[in-house]
Protein backbone atom coordinates (compact mmCIF):
# COMPACT_ATOMS: atom_id res chain seq x y z
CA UNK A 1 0.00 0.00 0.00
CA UNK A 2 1.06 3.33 -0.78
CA UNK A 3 -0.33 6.38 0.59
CA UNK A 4 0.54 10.44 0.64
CA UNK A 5 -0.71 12.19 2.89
CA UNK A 6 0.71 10.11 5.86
CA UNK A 7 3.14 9.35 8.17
CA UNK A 8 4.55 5.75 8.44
CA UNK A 9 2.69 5.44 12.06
CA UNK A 10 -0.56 6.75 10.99
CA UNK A 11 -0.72 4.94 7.75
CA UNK A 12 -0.30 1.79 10.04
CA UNK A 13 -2.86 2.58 12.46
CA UNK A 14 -5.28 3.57 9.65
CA UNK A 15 -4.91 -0.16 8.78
CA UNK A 16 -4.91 -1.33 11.80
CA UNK A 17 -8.35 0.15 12.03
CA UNK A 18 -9.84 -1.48 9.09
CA UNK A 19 -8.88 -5.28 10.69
CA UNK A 20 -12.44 -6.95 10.55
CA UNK A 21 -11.36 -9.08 13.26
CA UNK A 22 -14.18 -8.53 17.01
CA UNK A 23 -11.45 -7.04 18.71
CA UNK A 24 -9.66 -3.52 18.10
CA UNK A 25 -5.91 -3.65 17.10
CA UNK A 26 -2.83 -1.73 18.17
CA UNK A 27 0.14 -1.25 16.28
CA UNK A 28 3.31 -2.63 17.96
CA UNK A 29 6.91 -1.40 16.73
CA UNK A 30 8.90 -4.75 16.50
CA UNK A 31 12.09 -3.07 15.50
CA UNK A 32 13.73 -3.39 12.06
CA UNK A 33 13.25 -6.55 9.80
CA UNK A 34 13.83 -8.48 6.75
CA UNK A 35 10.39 -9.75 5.13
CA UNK A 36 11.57 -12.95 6.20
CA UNK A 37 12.34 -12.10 9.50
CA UNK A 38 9.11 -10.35 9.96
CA UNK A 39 6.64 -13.42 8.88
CA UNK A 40 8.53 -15.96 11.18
CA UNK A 41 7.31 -13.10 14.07
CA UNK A 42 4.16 -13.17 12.31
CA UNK A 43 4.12 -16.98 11.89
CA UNK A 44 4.52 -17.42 15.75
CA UNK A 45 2.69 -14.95 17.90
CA UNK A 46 0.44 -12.46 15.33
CA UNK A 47 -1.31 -12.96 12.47
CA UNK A 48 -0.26 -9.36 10.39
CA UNK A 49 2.92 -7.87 10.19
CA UNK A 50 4.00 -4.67 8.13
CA UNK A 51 7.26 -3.56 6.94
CA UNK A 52 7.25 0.50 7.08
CA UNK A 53 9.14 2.83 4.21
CA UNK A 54 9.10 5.85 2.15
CA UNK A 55 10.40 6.70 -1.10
CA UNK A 56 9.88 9.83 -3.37
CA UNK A 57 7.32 11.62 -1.07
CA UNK A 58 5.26 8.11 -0.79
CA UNK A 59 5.11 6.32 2.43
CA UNK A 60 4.27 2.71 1.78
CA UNK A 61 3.69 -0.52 3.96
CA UNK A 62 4.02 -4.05 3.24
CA UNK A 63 2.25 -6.61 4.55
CA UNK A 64 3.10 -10.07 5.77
CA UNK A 65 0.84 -13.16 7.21
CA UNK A 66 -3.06 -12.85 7.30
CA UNK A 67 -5.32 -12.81 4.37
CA UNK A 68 -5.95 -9.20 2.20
CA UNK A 69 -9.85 -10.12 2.89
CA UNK A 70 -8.86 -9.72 6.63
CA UNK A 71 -9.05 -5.74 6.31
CA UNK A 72 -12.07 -3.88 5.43
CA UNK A 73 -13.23 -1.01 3.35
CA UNK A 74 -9.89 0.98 2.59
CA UNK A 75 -12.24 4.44 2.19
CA UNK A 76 -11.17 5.05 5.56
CA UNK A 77 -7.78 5.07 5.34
CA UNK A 78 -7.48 7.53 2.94
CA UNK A 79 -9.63 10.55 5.03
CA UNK A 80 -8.34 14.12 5.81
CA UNK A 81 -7.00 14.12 2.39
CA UNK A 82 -5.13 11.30 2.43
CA UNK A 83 -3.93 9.65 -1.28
CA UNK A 84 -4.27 5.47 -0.75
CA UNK A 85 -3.09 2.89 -3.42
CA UNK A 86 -3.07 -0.57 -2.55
CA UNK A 87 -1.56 -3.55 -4.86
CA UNK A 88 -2.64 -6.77 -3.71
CA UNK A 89 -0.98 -10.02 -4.77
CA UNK A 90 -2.25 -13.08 -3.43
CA UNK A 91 0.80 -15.04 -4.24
CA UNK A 92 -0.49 -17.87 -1.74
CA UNK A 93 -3.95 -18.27 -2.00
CA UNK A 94 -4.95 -21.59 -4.01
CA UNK A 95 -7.87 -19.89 -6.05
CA UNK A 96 -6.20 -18.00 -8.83
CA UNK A 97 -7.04 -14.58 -7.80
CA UNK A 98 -5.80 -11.78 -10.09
CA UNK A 99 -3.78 -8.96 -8.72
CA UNK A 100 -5.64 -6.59 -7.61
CA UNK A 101 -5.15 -2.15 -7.96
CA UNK A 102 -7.22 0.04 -5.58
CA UNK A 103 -6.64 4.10 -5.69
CA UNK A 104 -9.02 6.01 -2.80
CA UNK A 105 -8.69 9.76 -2.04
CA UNK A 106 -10.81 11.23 1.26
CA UNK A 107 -12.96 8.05 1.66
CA UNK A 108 -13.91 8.04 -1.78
CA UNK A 109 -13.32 5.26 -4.97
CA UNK A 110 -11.31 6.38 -7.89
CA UNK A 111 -10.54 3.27 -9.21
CA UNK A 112 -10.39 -0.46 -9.28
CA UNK A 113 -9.33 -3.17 -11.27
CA UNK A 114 -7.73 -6.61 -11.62
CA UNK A 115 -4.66 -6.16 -13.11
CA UNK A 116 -4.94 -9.51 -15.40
CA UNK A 117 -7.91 -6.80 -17.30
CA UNK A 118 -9.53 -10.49 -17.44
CA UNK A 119 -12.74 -9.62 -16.54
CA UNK A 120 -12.74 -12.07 -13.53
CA UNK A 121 -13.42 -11.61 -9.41
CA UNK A 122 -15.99 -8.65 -10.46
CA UNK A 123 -14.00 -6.22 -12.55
CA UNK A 124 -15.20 -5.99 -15.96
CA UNK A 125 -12.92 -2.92 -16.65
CA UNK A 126 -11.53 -0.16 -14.61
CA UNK A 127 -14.03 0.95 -12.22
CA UNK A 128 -14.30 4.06 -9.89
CA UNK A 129 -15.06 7.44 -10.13
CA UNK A 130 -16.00 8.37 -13.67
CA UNK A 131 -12.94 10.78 -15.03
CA UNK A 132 -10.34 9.11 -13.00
CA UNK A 133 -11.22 5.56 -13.67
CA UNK A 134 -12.06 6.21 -17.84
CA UNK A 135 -8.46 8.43 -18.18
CA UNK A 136 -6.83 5.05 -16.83
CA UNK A 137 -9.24 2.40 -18.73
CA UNK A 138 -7.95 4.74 -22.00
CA UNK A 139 -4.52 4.11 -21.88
CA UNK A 140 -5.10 0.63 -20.70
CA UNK A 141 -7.10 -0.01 -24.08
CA UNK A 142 -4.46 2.96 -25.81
CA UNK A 143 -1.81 0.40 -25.11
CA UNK A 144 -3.70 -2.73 -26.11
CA UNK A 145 -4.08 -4.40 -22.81
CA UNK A 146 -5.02 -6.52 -21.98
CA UNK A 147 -2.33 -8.62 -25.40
CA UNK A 148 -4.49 -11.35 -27.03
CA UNK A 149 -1.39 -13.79 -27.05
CA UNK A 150 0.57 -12.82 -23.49
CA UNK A 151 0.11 -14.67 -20.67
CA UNK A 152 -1.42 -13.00 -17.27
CA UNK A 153 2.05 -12.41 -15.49
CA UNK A 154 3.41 -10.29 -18.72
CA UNK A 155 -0.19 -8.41 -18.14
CA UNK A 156 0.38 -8.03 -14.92
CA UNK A 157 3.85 -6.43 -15.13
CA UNK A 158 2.82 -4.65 -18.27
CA UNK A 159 -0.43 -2.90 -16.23
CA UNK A 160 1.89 -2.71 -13.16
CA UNK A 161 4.21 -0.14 -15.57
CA UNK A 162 1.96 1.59 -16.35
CA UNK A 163 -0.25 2.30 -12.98
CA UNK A 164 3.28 2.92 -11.76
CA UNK A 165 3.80 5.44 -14.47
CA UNK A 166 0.35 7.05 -14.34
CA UNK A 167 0.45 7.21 -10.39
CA UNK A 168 4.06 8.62 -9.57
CA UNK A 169 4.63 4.94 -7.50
CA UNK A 170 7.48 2.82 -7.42
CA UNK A 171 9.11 0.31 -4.75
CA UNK A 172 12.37 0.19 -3.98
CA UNK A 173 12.43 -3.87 -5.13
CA UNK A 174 15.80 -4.46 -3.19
CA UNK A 175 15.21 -2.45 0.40
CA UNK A 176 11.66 -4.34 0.10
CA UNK A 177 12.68 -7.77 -1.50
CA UNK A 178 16.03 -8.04 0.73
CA UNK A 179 16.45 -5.27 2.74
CA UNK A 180 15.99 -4.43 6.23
CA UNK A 181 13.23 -1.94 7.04
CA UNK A 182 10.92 -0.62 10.36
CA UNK A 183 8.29 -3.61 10.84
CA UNK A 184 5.19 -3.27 13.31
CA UNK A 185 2.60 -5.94 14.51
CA UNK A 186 -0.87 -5.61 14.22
CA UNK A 187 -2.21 -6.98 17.59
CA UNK A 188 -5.63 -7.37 19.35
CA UNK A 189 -5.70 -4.78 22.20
């Protein structure tokens, strides 16, 4: 998730918020961590862990353990003015669920999409608020995407460009693959 707007803290609290779990949850600074580190924490006390950054005016979290369906509505998160993106990759899950793209702006939709532009888990194009959503649905079409003959990952990386290009965002793949970054635990209060 990306957001501007935010600080590292509150962008984890905001989530924290949105757990659909009974109980509230607190954030809980666990020191620095690896990914790897972080989800054998996760993996024996807590069920989500997020790895804290910023990059290029963006502050942006990573999540480890639990299930994406675990947190609700992200409307909420992005309030006060607040600019959320969320790119979801189920890389576990045994259905084949698409990557997903999410952008929300003061608790409001402007667009949403799986990023296979298949058609499948309820997206039929890029849906949202009507100028934001149709200016990203035109150069998704402008560039011919979703290709007749690629498979879903090249779609995936091609529509990952290009929501990275239309959005301003981009990860830092080694300090978020490999490195070592500020890592809180979302816990039940």
């Amino acid at each position: 998730m990306f957001a501007r707007g935010l600080s590292p803290l509150e962008l984890a609290e905001r989530l924290a918020a949105t757990l659909l779990y009974e109980a509230e949850h607190v954030v809980v600074p666990v020191g620095e961590h690896t990914g790897a580190s972080l989800l054998e924490l996760v993996d024996d006390a807590y069920d989500i862990g997020l790895r804290l950054g910023t990059v290029n005016g963006w502050v942006y979290a990573v999540a480890y353990g639990g299930w994406p369906a675990e947190f609700g509505p992200l409307a909420p998160v992005s309030r006060d003015g607040a600019h959320v993106f969320l790119l979801e990759y189920e890389e576990e899950n045994g259905k084949p669920v698409p990557p997903q793209f999410v952008y929300v702006h003061n608790d409001r939709l402007l667009a949403a999409f799986n990023m296979h532009l298949d058609g499948s888990w309820g997206y039929k194009k890029v849906e949202g608020d009507s100028a934001t959503a149709a200016r990203l649905q035109e150069r998704l079409t402008a560039a011919d995407l979703p290709h007749s003959k690629a498979n879903k990952r090249d779609i995936h990386r091609a529509v990952l460009e290009m929501v990275g290009e239309s959005f301003g965002l981009s990860l830092p793949r080694e300090e978020v693959v490999s490195g070592i970054l500020p890592a809180v635990l979302l816990d039940p209060a």
